[in-house]
C-alpha atoms as a PDB file:
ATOM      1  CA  UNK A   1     148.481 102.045 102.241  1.00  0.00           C
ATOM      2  CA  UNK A   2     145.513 102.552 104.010  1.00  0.00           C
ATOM      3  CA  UNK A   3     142.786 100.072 105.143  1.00  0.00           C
ATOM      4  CA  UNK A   4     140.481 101.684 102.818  1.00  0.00           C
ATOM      5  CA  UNK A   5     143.046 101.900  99.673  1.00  0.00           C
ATOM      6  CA  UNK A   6     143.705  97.759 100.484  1.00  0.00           C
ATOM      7  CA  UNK A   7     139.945  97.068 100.379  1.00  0.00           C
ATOM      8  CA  UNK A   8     140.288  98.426  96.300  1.00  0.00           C
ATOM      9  CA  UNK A   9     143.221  96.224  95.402  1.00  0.00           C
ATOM     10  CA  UNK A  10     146.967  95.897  95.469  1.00  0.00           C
ATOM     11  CA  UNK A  11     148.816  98.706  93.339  1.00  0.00           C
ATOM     12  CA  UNK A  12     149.659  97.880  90.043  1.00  0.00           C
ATOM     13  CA  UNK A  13     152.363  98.654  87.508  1.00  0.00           C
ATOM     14  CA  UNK A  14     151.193  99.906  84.113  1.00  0.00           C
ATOM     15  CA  UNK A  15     153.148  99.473  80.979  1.00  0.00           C
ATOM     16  CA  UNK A  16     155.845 102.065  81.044  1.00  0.00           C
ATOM     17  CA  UNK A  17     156.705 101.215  84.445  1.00  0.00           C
ATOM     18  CA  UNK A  18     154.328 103.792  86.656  1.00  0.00           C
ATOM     19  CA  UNK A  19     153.699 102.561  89.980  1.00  0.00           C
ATOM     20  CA  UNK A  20     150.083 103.299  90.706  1.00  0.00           C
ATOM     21  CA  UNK A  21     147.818 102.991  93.911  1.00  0.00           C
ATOM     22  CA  UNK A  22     144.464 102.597  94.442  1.00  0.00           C
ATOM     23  CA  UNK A  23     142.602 106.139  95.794  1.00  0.00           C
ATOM     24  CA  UNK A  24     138.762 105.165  97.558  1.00  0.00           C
ATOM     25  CA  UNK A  25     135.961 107.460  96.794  1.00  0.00           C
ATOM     26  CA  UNK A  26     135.348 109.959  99.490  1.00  0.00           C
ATOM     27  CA  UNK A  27     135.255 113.272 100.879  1.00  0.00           C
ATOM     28  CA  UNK A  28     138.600 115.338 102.482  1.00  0.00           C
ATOM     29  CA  UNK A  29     139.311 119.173 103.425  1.00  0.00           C
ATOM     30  CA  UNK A  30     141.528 120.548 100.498  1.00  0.00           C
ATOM     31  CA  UNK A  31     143.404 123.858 101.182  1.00  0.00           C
ATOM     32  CA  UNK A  32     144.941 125.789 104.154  1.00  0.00           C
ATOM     33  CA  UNK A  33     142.465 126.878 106.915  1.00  0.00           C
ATOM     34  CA  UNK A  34     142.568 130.556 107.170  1.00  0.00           C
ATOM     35  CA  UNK A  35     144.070 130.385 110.631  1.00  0.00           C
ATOM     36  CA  UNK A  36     147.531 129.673 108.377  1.00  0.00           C
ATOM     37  CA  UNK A  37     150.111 132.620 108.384  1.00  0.00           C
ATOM     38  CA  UNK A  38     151.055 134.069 104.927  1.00  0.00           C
ATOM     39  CA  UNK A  39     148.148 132.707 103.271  1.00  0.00           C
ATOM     40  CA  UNK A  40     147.030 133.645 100.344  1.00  0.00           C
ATOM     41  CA  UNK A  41     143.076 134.342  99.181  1.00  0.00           C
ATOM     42  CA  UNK A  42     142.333 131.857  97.029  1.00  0.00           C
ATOM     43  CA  UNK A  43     144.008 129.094  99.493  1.00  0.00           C
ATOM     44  CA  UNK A  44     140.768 128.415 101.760  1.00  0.00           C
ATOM     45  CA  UNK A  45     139.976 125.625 102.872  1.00  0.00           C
ATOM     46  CA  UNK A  46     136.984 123.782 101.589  1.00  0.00           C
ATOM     47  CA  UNK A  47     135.474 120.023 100.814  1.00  0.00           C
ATOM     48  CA  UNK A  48     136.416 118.070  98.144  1.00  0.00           C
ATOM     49  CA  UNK A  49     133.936 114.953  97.469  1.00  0.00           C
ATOM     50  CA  UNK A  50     135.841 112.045  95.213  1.00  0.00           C
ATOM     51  CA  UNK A  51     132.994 110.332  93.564  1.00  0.00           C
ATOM     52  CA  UNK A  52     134.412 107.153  92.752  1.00  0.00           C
ATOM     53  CA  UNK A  53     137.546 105.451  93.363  1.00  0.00           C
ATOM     54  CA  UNK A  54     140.967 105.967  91.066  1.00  0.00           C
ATOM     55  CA  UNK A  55     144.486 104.552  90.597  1.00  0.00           C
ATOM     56  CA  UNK A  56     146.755 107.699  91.182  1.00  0.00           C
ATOM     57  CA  UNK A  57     150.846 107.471  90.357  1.00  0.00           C
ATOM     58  CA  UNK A  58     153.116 107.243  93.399  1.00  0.00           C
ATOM     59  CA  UNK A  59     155.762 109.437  91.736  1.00  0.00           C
ATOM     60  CA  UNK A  60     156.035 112.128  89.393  1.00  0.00           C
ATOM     61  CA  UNK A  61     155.721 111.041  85.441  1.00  0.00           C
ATOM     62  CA  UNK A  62     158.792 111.011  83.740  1.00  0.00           C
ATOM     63  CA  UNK A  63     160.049 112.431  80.302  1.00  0.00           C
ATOM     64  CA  UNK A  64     160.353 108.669  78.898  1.00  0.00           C
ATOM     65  CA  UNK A  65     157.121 107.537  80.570  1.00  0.00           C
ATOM     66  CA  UNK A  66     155.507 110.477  78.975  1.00  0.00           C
ATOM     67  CA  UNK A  67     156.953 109.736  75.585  1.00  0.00           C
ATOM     68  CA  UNK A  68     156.042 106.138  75.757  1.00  0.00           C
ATOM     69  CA  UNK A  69     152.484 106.879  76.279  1.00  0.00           C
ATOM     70  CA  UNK A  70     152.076 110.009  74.440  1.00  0.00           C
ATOM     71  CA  UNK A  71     153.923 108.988  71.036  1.00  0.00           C
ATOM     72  CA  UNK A  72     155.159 105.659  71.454  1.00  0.00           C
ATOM     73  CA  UNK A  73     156.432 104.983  68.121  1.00  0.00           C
ATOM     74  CA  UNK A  74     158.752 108.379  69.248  1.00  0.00           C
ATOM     75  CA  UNK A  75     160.050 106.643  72.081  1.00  0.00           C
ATOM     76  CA  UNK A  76     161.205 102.914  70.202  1.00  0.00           C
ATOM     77  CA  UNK A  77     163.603 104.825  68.603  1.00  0.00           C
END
């Protein structure tokens, strides 16, 4: 993690098991720079300004994880 992701807090594990770290507010390039072979038009490359700061998953949600939150009584069966 990053000095500025520390400064929010330690990553935390929700209640269907998602591993989730802390993102800081702030402002990045998002995109590929037109200089990029086999670009396409709508990939430019422009700022993106985060506004305040977030806890983001470190993986990709799973089918269970999904079911848990979405429909839990689903997902105690």
């Amino acid at each position: 993690m990053t000095r500025a992701q520390l400064s929010l807090g330690n990553p935390v594990e929700n209640s269907v098991g998602m591993l989730l770290v802390p993102i800081p507010a702030g402002e990045f390039l998002m995109g590929s720079p037109a200089s990029k072979k086999g670009n396409y038009l709508d990939e430019s490359q422009h700022s993106v300004e985060i506004g305040r700061p977030f806890y983001l998953g470190v993986t990709e949600v799973t089918n269970l994880q999904y079911e848990r939150v979405m429909a839990p009584e689903k997902s105690k069966k």
